[in-house]
PDB file of N, CA and C in Angstrom:
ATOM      1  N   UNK A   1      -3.201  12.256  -8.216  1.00  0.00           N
ATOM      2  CA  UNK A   1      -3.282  11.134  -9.127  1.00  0.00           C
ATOM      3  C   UNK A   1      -4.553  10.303  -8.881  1.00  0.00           C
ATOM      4  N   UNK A   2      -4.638  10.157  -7.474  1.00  0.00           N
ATOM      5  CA  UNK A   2      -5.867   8.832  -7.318  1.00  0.00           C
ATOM      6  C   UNK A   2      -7.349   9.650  -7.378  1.00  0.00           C
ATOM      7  N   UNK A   3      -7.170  11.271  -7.385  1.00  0.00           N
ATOM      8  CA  UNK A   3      -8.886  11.560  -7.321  1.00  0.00           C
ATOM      9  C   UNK A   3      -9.207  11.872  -9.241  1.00  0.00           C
ATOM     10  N   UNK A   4      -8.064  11.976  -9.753  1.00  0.00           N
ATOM     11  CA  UNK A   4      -8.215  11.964 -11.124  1.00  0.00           C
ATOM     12  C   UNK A   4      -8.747  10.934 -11.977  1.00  0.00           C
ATOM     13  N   UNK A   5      -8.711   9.501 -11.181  1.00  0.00           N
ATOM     14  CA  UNK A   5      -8.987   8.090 -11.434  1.00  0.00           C
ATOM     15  C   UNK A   5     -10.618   7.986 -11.725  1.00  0.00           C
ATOM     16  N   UNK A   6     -11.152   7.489 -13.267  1.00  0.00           N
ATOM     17  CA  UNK A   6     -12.505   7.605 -12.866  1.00  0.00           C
ATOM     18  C   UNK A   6     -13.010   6.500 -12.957  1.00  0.00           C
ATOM     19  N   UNK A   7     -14.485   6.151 -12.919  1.00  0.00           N
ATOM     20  CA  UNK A   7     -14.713   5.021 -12.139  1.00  0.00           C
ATOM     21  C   UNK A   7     -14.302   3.778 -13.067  1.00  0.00           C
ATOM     22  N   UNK A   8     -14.090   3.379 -14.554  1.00  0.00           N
ATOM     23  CA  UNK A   8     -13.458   2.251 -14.857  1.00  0.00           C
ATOM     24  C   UNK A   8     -12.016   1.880 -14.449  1.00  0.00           C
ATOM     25  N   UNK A   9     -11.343   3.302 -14.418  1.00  0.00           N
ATOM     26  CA  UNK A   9      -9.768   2.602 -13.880  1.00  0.00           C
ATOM     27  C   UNK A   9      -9.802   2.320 -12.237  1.00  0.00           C
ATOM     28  N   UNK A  10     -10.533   2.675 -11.529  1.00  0.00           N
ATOM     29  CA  UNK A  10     -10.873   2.753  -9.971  1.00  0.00           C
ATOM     30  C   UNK A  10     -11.537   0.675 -10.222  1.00  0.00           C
ATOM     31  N   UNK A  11     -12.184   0.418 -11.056  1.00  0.00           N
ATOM     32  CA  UNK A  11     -12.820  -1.084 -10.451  1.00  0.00           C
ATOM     33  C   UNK A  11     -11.243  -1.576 -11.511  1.00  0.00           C
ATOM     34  N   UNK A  12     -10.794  -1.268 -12.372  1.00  0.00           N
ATOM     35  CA  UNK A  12      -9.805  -2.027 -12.859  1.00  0.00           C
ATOM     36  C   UNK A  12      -8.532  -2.421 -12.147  1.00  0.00           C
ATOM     37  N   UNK A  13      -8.041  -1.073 -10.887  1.00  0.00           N
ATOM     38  CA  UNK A  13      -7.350  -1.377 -10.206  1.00  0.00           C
ATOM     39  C   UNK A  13      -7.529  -2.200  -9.094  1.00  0.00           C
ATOM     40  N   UNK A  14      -8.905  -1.897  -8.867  1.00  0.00           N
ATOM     41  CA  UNK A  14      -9.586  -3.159  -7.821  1.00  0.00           C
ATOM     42  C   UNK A  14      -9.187  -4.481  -8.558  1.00  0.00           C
ATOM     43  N   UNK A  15      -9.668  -4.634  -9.848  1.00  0.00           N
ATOM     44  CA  UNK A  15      -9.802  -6.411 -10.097  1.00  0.00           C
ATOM     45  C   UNK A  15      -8.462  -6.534 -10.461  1.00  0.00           C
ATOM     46  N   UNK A  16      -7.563  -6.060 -10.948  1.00  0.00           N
ATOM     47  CA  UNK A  16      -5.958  -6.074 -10.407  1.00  0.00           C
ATOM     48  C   UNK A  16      -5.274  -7.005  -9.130  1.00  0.00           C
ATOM     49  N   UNK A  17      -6.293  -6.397  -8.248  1.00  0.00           N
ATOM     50  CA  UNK A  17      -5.583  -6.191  -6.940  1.00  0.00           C
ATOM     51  C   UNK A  17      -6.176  -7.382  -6.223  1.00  0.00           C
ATOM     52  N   UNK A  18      -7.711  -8.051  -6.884  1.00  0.00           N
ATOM     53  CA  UNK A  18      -8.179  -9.073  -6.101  1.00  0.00           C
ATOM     54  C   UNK A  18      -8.993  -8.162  -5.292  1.00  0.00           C
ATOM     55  N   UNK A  19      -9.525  -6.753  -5.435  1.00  0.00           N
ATOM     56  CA  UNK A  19     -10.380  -6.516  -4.178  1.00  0.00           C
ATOM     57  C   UNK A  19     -11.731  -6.524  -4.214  1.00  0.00           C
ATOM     58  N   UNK A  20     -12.328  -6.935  -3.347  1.00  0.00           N
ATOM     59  CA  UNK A  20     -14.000  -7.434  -3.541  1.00  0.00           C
ATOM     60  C   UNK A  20     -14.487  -6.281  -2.403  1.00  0.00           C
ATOM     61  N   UNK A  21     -15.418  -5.142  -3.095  1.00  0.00           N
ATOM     62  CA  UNK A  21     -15.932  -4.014  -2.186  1.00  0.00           C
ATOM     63  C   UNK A  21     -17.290  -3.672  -1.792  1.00  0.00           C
ATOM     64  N   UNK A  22     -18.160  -3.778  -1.211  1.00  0.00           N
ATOM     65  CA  UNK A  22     -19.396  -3.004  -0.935  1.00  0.00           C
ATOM     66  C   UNK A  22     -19.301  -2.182   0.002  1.00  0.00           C
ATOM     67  N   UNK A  23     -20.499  -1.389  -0.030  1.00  0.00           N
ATOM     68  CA  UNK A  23     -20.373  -0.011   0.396  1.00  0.00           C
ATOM     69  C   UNK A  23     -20.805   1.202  -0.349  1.00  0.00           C
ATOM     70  N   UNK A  24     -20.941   2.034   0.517  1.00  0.00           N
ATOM     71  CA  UNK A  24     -21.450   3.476  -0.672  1.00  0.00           C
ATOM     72  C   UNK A  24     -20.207   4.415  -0.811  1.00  0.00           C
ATOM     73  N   UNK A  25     -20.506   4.796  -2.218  1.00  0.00           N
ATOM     74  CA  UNK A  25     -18.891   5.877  -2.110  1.00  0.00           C
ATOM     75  C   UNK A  25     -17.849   5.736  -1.176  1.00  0.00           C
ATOM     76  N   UNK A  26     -17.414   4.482  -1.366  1.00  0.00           N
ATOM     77  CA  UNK A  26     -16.289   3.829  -0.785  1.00  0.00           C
ATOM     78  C   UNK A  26     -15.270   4.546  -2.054  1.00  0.00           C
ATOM     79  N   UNK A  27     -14.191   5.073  -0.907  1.00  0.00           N
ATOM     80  CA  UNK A  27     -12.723   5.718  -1.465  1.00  0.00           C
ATOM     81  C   UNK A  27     -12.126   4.940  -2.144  1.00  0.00           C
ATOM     82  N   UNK A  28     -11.366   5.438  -3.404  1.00  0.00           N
ATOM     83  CA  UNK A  28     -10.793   4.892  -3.980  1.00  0.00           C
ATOM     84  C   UNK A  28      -9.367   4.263  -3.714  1.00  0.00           C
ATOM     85  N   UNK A  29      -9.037   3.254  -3.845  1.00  0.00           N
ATOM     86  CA  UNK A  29      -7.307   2.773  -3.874  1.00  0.00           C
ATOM     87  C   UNK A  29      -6.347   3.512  -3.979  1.00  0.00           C
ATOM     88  N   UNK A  30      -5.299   3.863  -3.284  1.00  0.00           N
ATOM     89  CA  UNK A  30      -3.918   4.061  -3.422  1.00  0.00           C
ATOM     90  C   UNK A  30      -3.066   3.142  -4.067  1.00  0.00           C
ATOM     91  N   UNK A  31      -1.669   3.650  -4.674  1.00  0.00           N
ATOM     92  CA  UNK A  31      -1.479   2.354  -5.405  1.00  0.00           C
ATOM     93  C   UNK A  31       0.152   2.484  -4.677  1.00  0.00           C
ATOM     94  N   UNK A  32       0.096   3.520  -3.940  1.00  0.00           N
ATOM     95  CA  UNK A  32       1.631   4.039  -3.166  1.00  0.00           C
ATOM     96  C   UNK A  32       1.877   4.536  -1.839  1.00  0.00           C
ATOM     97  N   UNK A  33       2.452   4.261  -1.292  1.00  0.00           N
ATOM     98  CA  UNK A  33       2.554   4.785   0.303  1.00  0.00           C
ATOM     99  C   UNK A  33       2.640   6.235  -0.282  1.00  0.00           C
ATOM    100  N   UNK A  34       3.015   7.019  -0.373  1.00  0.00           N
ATOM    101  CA  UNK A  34       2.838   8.334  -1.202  1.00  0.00           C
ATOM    102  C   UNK A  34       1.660   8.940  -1.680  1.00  0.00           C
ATOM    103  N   UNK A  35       0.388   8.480  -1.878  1.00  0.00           N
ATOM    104  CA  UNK A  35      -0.664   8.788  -2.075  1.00  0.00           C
ATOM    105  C   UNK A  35      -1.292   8.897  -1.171  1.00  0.00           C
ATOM    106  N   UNK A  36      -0.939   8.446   0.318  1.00  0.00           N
ATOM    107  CA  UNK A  36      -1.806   7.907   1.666  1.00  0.00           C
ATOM    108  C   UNK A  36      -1.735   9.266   2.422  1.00  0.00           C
ATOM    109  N   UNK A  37      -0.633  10.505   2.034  1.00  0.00           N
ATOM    110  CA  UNK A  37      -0.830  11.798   3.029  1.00  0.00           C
ATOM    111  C   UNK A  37       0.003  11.944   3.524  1.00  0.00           C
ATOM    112  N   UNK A  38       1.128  10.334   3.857  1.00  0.00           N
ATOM    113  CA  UNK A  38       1.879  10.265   5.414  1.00  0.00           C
ATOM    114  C   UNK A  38       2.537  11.504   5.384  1.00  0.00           C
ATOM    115  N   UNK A  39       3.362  12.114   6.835  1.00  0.00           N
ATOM    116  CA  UNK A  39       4.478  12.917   6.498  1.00  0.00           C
ATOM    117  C   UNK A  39       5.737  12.194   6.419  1.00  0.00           C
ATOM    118  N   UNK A  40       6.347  13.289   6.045  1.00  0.00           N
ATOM    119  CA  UNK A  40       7.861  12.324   5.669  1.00  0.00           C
ATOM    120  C   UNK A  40       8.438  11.723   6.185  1.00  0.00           C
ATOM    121  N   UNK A  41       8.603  11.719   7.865  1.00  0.00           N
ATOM    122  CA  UNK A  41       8.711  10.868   8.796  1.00  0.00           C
ATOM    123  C   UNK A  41       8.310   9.691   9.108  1.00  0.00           C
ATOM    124  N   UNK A  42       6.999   9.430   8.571  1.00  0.00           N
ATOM    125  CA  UNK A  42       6.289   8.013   8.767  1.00  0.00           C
ATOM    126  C   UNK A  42       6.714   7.128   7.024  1.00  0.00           C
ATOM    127  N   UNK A  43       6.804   8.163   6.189  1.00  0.00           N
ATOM    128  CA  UNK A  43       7.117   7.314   5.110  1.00  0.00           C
ATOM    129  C   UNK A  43       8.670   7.062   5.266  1.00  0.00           C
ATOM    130  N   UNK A  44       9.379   7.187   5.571  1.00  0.00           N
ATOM    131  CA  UNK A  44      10.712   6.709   6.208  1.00  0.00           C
ATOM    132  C   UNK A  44      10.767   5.948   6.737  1.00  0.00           C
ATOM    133  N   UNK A  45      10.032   6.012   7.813  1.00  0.00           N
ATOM    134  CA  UNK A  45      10.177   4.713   8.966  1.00  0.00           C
ATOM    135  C   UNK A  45       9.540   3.560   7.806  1.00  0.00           C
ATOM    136  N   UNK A  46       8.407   3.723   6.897  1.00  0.00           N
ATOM    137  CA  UNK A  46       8.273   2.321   6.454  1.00  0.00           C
ATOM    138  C   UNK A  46       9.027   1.936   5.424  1.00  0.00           C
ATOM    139  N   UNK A  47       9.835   2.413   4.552  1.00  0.00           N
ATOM    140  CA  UNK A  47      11.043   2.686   3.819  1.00  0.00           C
ATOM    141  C   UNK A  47      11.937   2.040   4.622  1.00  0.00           C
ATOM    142  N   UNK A  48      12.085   2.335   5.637  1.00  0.00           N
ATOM    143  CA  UNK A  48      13.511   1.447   6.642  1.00  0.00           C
ATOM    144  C   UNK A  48      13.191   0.404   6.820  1.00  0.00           C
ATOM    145  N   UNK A  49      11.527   0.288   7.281  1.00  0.00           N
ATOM    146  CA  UNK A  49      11.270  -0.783   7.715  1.00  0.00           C
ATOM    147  C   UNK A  49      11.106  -2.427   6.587  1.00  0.00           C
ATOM    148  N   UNK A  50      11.894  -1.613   5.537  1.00  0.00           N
ATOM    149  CA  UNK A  50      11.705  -2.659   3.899  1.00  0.00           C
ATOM    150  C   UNK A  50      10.385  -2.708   3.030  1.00  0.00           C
ATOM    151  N   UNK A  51       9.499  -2.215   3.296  1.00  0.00           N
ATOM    152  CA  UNK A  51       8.532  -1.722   2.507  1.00  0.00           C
ATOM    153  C   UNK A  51       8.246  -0.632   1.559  1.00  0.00           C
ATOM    154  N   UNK A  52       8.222  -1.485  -0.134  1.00  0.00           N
ATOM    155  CA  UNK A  52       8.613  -0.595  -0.693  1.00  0.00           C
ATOM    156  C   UNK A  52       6.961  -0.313  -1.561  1.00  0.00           C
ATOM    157  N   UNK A  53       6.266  -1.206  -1.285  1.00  0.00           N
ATOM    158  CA  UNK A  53       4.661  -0.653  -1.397  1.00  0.00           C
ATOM    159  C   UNK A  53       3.786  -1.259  -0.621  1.00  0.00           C
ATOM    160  N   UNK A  54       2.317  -0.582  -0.307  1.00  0.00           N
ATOM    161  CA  UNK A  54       1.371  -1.143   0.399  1.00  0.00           C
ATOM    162  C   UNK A  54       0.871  -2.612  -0.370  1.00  0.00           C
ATOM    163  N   UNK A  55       0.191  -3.487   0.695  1.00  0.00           N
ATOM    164  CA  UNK A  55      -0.421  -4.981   0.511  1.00  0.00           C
ATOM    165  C   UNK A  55      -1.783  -4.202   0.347  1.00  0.00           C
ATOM    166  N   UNK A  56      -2.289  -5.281  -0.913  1.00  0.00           N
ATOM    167  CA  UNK A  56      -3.445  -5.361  -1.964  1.00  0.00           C
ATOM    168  C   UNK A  56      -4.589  -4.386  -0.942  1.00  0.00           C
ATOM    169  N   UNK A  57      -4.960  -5.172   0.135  1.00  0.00           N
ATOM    170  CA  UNK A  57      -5.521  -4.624   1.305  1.00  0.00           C
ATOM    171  C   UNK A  57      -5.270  -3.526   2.116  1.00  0.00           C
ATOM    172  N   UNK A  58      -3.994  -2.840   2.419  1.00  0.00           N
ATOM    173  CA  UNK A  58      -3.496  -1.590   2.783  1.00  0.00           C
ATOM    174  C   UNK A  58      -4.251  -0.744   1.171  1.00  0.00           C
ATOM    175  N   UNK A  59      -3.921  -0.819   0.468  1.00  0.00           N
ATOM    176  CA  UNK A  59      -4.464   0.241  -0.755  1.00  0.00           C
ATOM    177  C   UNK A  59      -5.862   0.254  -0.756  1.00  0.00           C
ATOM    178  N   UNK A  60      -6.427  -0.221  -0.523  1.00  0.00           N
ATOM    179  CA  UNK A  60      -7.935  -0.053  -0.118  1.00  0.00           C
ATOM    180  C   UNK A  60      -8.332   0.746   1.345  1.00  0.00           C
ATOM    181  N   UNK A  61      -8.053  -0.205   2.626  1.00  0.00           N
ATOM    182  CA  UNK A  61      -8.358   0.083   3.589  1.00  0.00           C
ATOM    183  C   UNK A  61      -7.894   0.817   3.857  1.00  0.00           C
ATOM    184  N   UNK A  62      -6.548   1.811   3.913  1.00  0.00           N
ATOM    185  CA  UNK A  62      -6.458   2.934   4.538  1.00  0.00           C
ATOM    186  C   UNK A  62      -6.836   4.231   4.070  1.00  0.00           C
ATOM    187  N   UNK A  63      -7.368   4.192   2.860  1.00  0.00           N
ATOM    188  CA  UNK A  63      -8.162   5.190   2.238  1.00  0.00           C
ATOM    189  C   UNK A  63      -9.514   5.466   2.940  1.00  0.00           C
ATOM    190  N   UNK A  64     -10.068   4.597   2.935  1.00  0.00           N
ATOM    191  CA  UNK A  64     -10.984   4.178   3.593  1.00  0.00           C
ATOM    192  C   UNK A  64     -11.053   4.424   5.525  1.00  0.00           C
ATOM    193  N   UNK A  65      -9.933   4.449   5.775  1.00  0.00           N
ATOM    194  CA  UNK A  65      -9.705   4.483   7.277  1.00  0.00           C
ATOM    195  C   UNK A  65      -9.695   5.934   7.646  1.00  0.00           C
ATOM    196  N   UNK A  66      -8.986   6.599   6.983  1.00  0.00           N
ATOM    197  CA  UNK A  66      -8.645   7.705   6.499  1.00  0.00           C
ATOM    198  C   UNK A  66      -9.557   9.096   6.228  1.00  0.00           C
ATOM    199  N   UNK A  67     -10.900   8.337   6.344  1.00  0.00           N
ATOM    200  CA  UNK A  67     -11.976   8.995   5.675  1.00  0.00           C
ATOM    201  C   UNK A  67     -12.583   9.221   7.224  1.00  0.00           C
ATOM    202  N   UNK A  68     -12.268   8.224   7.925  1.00  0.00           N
ATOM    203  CA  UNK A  68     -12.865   7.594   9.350  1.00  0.00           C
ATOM    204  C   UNK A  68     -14.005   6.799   9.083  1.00  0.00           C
ATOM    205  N   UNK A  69     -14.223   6.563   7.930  1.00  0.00           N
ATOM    206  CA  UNK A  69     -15.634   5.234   8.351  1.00  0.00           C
ATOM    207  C   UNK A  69     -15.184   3.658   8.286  1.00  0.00           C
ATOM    208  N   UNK A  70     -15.433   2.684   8.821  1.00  0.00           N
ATOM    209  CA  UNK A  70     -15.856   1.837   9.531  1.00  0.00           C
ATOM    210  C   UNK A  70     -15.218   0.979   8.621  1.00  0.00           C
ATOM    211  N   UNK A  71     -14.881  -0.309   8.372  1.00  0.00           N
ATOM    212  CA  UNK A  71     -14.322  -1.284   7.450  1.00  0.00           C
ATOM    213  C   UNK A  71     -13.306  -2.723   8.239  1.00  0.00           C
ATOM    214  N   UNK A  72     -14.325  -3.392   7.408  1.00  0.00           N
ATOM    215  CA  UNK A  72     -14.252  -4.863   7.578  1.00  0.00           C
ATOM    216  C   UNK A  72     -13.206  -5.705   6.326  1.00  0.00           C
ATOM    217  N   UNK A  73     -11.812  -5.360   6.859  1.00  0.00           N
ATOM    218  CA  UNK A  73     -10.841  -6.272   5.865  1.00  0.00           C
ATOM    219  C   UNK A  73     -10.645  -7.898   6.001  1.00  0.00           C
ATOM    220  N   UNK A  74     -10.156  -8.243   4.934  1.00  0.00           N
ATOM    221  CA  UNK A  74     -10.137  -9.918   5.090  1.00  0.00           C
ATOM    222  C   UNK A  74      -9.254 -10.333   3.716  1.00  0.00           C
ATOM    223  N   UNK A  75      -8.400 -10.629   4.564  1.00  0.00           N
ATOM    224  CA  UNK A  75      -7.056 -11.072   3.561  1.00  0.00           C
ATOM    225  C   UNK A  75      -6.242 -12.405   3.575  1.00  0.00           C
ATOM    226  N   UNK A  76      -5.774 -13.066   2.673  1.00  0.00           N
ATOM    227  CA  UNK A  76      -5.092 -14.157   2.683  1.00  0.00           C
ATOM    228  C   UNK A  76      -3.444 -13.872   3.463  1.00  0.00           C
ATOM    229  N   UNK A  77      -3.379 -14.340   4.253  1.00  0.00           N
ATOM    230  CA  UNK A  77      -2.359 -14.050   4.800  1.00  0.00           C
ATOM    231  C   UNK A  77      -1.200 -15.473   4.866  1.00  0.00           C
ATOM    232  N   UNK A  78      -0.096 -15.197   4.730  1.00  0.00           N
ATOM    233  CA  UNK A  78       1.086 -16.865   4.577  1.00  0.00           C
ATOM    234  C   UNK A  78       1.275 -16.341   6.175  1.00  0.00           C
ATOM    235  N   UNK A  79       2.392 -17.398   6.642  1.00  0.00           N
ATOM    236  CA  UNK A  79       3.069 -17.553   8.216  1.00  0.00           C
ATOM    237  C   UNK A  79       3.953 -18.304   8.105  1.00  0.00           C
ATOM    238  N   UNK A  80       4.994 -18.348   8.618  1.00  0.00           N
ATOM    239  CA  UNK A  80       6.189 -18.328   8.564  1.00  0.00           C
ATOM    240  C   UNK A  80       6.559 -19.444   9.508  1.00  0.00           C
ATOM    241  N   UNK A  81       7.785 -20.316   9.698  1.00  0.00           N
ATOM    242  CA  UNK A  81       7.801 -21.133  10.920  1.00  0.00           C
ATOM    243  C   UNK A  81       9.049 -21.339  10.941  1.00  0.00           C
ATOM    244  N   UNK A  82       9.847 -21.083  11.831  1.00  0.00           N
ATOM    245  CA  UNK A  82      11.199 -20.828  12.378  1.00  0.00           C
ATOM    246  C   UNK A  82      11.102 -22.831  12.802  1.00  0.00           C
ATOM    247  N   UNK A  83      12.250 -23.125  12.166  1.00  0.00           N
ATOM    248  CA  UNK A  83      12.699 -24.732  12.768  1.00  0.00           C
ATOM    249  C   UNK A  83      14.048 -25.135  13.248  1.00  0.00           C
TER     250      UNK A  83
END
């Protein structure tokens, strides 16, 4: 599905997603834990673990990780506070 993606739906799912990219032939987005390779074992464990899709930033960066080159993420993150 994601190498079929050509380059307008590839920046459309970016500006979707909020993702801001440089780089050369930087990999395209996943839009599913299912697109990422895992074996069935690891997509389980994150299935159990209540995750039922990757964060804006997981769909980028692990494509990207994946490839093995180098990447600098930066994400808005909330926090939580137990009272």
């Amino acid at each position: 599905d994601i190498t079929a993606l050509d380059d307008a739906q590839v920046q459309k799912i970016r500006a979707e997603l909020g993702l801001h990219i440089t780089g050369h032939d930087v990999a395209k987005p996943c839009v599913s834990f299912a697109h990422f390779g895992f074996d069935q074992e690891l997509l389980d464990a994150v299935i159990k673990a209540g995750y039922t899709e990757p964060s804006a930033i997981q769909r980028q960066a692990i494509p990207v990780a994946m490839e093995g080159r180098d990447i600098i993420g930066i994400a808005k993150t909330g926090s939580a506070r137990a009272g």
